[in-house]
C-alpha atoms as a PDB file:
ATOM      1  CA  UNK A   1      17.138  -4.515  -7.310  1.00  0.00           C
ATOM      2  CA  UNK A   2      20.144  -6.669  -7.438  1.00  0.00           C
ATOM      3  CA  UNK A   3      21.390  -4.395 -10.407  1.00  0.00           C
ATOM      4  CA  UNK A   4      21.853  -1.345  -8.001  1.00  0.00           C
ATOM      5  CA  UNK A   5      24.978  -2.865  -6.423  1.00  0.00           C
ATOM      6  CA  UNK A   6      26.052  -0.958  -3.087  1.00  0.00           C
ATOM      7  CA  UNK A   7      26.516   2.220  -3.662  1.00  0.00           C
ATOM      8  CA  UNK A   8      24.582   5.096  -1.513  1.00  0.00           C
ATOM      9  CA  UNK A   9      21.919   5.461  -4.054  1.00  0.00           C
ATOM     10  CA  UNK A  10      20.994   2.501  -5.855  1.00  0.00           C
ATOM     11  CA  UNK A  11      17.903   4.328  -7.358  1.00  0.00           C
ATOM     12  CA  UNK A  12      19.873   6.827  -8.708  1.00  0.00           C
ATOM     13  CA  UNK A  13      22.366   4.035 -10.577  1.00  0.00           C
ATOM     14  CA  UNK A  14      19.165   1.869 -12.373  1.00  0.00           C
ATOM     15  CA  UNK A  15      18.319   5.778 -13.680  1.00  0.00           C
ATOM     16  CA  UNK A  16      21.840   5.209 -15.577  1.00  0.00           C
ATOM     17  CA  UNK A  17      20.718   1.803 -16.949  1.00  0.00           C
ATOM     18  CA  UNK A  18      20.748   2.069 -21.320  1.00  0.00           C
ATOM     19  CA  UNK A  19      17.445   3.582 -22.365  1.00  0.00           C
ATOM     20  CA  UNK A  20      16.127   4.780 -19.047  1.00  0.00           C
ATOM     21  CA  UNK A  21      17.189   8.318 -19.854  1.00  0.00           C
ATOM     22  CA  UNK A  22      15.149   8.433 -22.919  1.00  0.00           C
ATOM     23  CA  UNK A  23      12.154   6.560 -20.961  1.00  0.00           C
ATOM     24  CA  UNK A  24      12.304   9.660 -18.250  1.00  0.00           C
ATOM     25  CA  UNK A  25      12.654  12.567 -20.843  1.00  0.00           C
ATOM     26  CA  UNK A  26       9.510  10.492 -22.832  1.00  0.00           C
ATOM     27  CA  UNK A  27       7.597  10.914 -19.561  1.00  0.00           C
ATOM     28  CA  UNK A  28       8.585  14.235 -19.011  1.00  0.00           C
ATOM     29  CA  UNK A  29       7.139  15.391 -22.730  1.00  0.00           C
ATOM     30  CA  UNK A  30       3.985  13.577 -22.243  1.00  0.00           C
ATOM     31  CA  UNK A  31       2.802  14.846 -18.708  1.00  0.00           C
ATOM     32  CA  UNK A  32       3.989  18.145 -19.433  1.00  0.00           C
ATOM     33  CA  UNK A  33       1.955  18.599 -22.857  1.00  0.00           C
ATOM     34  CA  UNK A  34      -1.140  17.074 -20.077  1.00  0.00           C
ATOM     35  CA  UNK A  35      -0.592  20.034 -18.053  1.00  0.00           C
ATOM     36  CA  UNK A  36       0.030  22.477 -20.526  1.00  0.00           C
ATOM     37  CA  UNK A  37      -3.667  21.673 -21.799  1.00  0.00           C
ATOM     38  CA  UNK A  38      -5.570  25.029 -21.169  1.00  0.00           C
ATOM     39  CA  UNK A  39      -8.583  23.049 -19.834  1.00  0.00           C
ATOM     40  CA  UNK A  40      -6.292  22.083 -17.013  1.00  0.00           C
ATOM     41  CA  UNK A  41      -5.908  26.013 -15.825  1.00  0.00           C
ATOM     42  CA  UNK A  42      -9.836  25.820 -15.394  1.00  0.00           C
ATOM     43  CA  UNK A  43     -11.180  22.060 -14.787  1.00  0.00           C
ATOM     44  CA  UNK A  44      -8.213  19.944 -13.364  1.00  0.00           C
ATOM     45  CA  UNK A  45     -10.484  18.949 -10.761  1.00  0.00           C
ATOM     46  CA  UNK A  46     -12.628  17.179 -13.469  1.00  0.00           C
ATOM     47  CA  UNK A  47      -9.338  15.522 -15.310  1.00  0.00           C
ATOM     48  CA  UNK A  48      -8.257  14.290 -12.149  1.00  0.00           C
ATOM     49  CA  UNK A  49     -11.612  12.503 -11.516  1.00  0.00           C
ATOM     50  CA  UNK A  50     -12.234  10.571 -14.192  1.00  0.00           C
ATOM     51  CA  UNK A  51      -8.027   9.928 -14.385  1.00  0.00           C
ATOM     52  CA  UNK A  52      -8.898   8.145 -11.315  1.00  0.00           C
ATOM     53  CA  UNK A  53     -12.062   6.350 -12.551  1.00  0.00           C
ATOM     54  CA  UNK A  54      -9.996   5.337 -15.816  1.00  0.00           C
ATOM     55  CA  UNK A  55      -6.989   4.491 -13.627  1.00  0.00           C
ATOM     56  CA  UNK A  56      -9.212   2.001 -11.154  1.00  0.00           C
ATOM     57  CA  UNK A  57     -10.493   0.376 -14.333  1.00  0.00           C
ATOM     58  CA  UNK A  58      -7.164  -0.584 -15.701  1.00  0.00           C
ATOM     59  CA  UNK A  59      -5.406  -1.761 -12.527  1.00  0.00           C
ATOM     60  CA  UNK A  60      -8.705  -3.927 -11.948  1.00  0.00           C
ATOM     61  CA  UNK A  61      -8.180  -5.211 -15.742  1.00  0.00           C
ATOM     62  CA  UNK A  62      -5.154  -6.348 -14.694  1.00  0.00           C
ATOM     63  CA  UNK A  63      -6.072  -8.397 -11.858  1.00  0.00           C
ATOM     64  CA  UNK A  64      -9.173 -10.014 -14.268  1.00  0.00           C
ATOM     65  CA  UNK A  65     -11.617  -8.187 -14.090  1.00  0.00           C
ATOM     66  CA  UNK A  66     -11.857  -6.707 -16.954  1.00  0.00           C
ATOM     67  CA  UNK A  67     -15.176  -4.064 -17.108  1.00  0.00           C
ATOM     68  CA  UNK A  68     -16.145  -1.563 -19.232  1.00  0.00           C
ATOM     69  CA  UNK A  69     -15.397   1.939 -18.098  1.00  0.00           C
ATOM     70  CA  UNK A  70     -19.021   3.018 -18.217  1.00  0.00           C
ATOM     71  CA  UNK A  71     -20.214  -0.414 -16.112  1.00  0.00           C
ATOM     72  CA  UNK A  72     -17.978   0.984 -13.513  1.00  0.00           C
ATOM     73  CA  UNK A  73     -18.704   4.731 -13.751  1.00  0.00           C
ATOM     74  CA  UNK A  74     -22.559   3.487 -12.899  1.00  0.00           C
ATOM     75  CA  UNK A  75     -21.994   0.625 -10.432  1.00  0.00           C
ATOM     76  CA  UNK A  76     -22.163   1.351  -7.077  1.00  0.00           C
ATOM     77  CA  UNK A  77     -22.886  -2.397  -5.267  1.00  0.00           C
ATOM     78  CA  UNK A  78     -19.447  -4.437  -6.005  1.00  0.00           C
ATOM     79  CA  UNK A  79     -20.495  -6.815  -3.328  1.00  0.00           C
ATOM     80  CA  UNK A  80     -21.349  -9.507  -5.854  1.00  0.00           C
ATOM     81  CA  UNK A  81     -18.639 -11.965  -7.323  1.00  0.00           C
ATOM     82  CA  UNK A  82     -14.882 -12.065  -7.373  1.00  0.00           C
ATOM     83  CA  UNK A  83     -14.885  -9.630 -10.475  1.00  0.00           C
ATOM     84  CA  UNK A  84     -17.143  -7.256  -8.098  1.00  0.00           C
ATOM     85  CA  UNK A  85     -14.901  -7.120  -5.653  1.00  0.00           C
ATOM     86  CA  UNK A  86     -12.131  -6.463  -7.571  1.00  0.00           C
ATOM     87  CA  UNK A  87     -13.200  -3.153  -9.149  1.00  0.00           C
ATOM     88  CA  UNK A  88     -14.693  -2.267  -5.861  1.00  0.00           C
ATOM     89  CA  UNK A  89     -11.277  -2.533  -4.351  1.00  0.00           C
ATOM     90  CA  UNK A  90      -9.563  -0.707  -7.121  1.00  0.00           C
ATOM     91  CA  UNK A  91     -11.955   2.004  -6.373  1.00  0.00           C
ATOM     92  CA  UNK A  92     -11.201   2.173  -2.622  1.00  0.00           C
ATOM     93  CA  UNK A  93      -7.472   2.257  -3.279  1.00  0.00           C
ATOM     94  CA  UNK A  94      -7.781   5.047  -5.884  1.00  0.00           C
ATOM     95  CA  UNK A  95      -9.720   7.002  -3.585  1.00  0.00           C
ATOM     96  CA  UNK A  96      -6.897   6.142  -0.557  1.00  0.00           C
ATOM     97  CA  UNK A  97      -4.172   7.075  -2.498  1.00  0.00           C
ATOM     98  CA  UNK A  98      -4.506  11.194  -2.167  1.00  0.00           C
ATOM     99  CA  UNK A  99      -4.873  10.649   1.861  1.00  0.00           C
ATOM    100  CA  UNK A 100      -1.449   8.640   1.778  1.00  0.00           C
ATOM    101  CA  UNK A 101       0.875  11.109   0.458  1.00  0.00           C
ATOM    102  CA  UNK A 102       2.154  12.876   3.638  1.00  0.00           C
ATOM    103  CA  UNK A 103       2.728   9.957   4.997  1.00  0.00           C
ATOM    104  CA  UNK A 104       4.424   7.877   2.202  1.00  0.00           C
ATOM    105  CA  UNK A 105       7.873   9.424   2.613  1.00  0.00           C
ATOM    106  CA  UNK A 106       8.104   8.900   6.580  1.00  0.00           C
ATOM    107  CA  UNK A 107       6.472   5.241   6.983  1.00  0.00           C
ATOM    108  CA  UNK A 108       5.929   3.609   3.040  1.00  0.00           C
ATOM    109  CA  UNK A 109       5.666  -0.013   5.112  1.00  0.00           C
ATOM    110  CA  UNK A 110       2.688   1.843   6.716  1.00  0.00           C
ATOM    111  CA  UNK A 111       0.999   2.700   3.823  1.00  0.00           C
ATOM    112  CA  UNK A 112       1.227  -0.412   1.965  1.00  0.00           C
ATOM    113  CA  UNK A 113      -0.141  -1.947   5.210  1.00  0.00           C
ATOM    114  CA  UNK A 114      -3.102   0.198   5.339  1.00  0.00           C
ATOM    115  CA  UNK A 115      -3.663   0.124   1.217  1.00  0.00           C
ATOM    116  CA  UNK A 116      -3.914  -3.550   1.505  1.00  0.00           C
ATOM    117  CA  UNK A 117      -6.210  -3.271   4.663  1.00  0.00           C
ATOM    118  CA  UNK A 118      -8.351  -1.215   2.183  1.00  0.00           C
ATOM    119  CA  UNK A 119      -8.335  -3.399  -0.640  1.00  0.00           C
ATOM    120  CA  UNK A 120      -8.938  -7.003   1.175  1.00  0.00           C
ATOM    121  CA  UNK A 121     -11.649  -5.789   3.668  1.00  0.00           C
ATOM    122  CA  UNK A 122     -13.298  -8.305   5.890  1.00  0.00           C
ATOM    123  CA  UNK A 123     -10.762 -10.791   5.177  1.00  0.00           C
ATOM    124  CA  UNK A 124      -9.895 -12.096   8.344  1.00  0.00           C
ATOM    125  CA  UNK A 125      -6.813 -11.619  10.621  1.00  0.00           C
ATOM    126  CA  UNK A 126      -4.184 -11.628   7.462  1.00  0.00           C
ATOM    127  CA  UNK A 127      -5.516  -8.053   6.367  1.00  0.00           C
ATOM    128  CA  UNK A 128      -2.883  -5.038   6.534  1.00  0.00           C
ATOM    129  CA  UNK A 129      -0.016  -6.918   7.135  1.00  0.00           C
ATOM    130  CA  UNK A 130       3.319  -8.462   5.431  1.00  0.00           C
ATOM    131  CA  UNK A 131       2.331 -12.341   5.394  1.00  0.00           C
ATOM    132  CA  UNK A 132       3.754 -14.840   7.588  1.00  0.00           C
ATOM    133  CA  UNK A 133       6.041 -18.045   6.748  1.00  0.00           C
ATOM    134  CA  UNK A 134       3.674 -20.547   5.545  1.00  0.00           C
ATOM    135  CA  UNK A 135       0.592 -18.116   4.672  1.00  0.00           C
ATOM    136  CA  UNK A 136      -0.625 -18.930   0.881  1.00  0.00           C
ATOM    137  CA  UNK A 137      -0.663 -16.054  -1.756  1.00  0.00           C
ATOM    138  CA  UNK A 138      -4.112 -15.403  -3.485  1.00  0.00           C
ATOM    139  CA  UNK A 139      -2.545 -13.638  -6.489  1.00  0.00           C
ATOM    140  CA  UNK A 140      -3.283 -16.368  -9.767  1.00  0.00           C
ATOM    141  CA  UNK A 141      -2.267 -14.002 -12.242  1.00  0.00           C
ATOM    142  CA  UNK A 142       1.593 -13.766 -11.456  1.00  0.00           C
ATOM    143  CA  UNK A 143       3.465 -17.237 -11.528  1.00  0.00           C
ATOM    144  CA  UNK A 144       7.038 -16.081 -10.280  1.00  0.00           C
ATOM    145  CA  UNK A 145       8.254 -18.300  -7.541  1.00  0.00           C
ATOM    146  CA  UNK A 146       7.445 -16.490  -4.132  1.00  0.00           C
ATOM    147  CA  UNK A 147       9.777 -15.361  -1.940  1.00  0.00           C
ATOM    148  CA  UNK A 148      10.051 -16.890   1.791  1.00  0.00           C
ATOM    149  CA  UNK A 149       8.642 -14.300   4.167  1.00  0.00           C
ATOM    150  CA  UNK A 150      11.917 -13.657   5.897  1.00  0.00           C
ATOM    151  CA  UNK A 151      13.478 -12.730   2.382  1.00  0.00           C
ATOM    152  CA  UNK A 152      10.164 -10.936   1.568  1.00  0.00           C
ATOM    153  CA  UNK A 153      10.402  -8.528   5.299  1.00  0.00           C
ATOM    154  CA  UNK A 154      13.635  -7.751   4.458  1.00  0.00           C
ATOM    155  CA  UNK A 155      13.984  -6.559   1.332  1.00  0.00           C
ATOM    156  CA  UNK A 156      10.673  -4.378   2.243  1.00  0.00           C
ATOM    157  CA  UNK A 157      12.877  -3.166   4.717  1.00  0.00           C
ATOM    158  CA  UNK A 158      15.535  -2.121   2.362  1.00  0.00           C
ATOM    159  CA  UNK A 159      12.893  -1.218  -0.080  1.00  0.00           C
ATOM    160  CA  UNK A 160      11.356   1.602   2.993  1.00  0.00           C
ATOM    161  CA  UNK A 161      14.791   2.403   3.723  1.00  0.00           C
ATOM    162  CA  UNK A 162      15.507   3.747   0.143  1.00  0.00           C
ATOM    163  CA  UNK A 163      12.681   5.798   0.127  1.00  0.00           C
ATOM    164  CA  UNK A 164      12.827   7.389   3.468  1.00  0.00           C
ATOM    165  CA  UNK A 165      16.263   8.106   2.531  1.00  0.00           C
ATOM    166  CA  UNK A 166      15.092  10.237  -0.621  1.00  0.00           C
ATOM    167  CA  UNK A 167      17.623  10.333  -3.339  1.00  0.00           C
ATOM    168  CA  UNK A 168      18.133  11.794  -6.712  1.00  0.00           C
ATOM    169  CA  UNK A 169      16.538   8.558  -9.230  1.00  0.00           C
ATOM    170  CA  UNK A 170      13.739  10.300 -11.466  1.00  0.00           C
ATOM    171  CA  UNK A 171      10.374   9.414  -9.959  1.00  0.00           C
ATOM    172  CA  UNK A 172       9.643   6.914 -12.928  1.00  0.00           C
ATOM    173  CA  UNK A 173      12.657   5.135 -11.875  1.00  0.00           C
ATOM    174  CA  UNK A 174      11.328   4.944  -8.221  1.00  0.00           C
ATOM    175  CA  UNK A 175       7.853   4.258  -9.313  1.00  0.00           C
ATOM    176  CA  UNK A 176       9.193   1.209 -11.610  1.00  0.00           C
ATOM    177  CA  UNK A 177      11.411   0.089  -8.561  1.00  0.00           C
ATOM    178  CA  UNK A 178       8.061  -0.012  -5.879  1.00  0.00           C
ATOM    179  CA  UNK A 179       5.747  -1.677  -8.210  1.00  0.00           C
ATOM    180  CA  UNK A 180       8.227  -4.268  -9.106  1.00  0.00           C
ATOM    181  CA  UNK A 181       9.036  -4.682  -5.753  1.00  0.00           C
ATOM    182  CA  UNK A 182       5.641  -5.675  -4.478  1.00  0.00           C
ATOM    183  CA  UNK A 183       4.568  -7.785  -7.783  1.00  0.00           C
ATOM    184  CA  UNK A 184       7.348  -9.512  -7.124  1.00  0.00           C
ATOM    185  CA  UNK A 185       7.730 -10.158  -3.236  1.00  0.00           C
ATOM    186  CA  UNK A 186       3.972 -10.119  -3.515  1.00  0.00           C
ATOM    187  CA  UNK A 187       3.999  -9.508   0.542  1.00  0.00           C
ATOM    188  CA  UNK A 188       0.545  -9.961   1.446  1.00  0.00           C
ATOM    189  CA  UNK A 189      -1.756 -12.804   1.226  1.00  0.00           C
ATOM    190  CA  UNK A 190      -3.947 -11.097  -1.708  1.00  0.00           C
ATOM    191  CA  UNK A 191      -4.595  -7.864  -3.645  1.00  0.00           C
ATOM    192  CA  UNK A 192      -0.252  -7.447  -4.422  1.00  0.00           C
ATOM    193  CA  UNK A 193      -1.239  -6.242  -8.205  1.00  0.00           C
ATOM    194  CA  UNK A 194      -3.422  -3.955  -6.880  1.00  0.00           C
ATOM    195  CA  UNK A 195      -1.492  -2.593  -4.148  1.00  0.00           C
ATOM    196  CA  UNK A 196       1.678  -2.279  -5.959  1.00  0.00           C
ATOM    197  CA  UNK A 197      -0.316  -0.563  -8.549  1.00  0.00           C
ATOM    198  CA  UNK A 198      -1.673   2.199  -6.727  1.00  0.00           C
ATOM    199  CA  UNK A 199       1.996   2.388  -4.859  1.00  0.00           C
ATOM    200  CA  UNK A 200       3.539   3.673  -8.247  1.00  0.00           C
ATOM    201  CA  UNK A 201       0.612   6.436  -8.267  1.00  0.00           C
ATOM    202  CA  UNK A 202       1.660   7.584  -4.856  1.00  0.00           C
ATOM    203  CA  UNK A 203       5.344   7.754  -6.085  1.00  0.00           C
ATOM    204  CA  UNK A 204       4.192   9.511  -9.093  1.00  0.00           C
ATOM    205  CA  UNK A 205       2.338  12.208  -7.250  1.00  0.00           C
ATOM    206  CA  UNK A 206       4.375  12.702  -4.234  1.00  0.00           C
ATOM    207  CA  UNK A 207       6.850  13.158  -6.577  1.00  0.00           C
ATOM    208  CA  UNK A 208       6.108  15.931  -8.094  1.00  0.00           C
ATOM    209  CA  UNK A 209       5.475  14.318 -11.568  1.00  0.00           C
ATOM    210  CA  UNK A 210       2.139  14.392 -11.776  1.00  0.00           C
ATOM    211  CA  UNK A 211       1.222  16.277  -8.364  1.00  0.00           C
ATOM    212  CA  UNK A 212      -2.873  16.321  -9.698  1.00  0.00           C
ATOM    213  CA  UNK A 213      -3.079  12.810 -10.320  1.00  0.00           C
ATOM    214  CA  UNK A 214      -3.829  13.086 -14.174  1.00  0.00           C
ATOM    215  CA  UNK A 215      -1.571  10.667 -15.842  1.00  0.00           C
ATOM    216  CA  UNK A 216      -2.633   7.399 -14.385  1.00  0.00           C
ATOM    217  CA  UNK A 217      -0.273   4.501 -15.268  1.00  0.00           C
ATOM    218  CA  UNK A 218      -2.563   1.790 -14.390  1.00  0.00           C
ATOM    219  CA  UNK A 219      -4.378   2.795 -18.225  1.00  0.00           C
ATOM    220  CA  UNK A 220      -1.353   2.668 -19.797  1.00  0.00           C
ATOM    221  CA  UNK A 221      -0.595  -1.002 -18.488  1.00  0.00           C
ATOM    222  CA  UNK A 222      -4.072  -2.317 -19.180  1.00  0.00           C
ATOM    223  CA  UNK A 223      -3.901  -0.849 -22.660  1.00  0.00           C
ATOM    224  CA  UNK A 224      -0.118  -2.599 -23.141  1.00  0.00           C
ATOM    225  CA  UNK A 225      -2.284  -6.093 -21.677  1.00  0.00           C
ATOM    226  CA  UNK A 226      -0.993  -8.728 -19.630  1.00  0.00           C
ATOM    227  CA  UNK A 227       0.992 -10.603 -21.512  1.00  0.00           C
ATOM    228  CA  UNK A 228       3.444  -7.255 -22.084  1.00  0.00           C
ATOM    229  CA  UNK A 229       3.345  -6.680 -18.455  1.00  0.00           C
ATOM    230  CA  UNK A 230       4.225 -10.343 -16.738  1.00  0.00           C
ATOM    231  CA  UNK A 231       6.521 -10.264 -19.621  1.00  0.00           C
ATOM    232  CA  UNK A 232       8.185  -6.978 -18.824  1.00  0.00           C
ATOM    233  CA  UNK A 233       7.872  -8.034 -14.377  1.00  0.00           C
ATOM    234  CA  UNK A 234       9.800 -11.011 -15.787  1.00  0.00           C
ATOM    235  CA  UNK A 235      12.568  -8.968 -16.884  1.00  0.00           C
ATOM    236  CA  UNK A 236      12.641  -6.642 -13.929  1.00  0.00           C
ATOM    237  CA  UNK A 237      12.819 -10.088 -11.424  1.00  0.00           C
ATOM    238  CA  UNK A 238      15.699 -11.443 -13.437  1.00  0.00           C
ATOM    239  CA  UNK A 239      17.788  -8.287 -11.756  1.00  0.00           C
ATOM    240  CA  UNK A 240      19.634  -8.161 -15.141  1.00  0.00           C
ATOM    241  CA  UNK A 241      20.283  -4.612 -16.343  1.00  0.00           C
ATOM    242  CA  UNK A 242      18.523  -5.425 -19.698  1.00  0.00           C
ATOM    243  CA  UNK A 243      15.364  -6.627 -17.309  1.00  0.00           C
ATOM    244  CA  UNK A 244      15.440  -3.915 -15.029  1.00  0.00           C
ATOM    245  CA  UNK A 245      15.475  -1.158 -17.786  1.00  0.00           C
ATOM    246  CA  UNK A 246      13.186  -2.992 -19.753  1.00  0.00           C
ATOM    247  CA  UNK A 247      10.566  -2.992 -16.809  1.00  0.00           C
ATOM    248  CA  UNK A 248      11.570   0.794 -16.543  1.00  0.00           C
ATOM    249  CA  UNK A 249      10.292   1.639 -19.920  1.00  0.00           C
ATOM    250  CA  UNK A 250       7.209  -0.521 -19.855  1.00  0.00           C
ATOM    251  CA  UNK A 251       6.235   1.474 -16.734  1.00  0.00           C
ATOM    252  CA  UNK A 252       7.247   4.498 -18.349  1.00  0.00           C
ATOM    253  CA  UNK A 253       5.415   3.522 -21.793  1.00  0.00           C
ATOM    254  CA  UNK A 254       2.411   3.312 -19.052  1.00  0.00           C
ATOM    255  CA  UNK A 255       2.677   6.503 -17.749  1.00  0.00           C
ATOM    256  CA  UNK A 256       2.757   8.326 -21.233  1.00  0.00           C
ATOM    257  CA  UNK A 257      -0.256   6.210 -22.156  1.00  0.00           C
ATOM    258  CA  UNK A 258      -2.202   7.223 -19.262  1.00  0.00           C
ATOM    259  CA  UNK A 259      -0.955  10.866 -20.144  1.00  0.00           C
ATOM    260  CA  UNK A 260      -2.733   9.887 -23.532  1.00  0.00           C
ATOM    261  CA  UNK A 261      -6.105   9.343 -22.297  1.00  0.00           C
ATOM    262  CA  UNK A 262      -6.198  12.204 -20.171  1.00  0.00           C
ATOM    263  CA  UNK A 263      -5.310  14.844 -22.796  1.00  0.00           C
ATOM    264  CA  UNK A 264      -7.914  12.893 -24.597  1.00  0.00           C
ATOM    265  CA  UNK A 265     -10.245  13.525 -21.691  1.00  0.00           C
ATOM    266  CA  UNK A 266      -9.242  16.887 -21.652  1.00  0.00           C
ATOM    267  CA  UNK A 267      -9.994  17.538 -25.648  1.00  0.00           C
ATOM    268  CA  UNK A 268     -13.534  15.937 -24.422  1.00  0.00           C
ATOM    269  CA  UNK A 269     -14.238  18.690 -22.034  1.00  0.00           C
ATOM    270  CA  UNK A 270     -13.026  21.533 -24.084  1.00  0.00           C
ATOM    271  CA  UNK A 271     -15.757  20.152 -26.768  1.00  0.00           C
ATOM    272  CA  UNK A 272     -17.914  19.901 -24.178  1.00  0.00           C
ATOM    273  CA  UNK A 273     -19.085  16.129 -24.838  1.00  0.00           C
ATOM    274  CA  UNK A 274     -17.787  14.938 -21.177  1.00  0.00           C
END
């Protein structure tokens, strides 16, 4: 977030980076033609549910294991290999994510603490907290250089502050800025991708963007595939304005792909083939 400098809303000033405008308004159009889908006045509750099915999918894509939707619709033992426990954790955190909301704004270092307790059950004392110096990162599929812990604590710190402080930054700029964050302090000892992941939902929702949890981003950035994403979290840890809006509108690109699927879903229950 170097890019911010110190002013008293550093949010608000990477929303006035080139092309993050356009990213927001993009957004905007795409969850709003979601919601204006009739078949959300009279089975939200049905979008919403597979949105989060879809969105647990993609975010476990992106951490490698990469199932077909319908092997995880049916699944319901993920206590088998690595791949197995990372849908089954995707799952869990999708499912956390509602019960976090009213408590994201007040304690965020709280919630990440207690998403990453969910996702890395059973794994011994280093669950649901920031790691320690010294304590090895089990996340293979981002290669930035890790931060020290002390570096890492702190700028979670100012990370917590900025949203406990509120602000005016468009939720997709706020959304970008906490996913970023984590992939790239990557503060616990496993399961970062995931957590950060499901911490741009919560922004997302609490937000007011997309309050029924329809658009899930996690679709979109499975569907743009790795590559585009560590390329775009590349960007956004180079602090340069270009990187930082880049990362912006790959996160936003995400969000108006997840939109995508879910009017898609939405066109499927209206013919009545879901």
């Amino acid at each position: 977030m170097s890019t911010a400098g110190a002013t008293a809303d550093p949010l608000a000033t990477l929303g006035a980076l080139p092309g993050v405008a356009e990213s927001v308004e993009s957004v905007r159009k795409a969850v709003d033609r979601v919601y204006g889908h009739r078949i959300m006045r009279r089975r939200s509750n049905a979008v919403t549910s597979e949105a989060a099915l879809r969105g647990a999918r993609g975010s476990a894509a992106l951490s490698g294991a990469d199932w077909a939707l319908e092997e995880v619709r049916r699944r319901t033992d993920f206590s088998g290999d690595d791949e197995a426990h990372t849908v089954g954790a995707a799952l869990r955190l999708t499912a956390e994510a509602g019960q976090m909301l009213s408590i994201w704004r007040q304690s965020p270092l709280r919630v990440l603490a207690r998403l990453h307790l969910v996702a890395a059950a059973g794994q011994a004392d280093q669950v649901g907290r920031p790691r320690q110096e010294g304590e090895p990162v089990d996340e293979p599929l981002v290669a930035l250089p890790l931060p020290g812990a002390a570096e890492t604590h702190g700028r979670l710190e100012g990370l917590a502050g900025l949203i406990i402080a509120g602000g005016t930054a468009p939720a997709l700029v706020t959304a970008a800025v906490v996913h970023g964050e984590l992939l790239a302090l990557r503060p616990f000892t496993s399961h970062n991708g995931l957590v950060g992941r499901t911490a741009e939902r919560i922004v997302l929702i609490g937000s007011g963007l997309d309050p029924k949890s329809v658009c899930p981003a996690e679709v979109g950035h499975a569907e743009l595939g790795r590559g585009a994403y560590l390329e775009a979290l590349d960007g956004y840890v180079s602090g340069t304005p270009e990187g930082v809006a880049a990362w912006i509108a790959h996160c936003g690109r995400a969000v108006e792909l997840g939109a995508r699927e879910s009017t898609a879903v939405c066109e499927a229950l209206q013919r009545g083939a879901a």
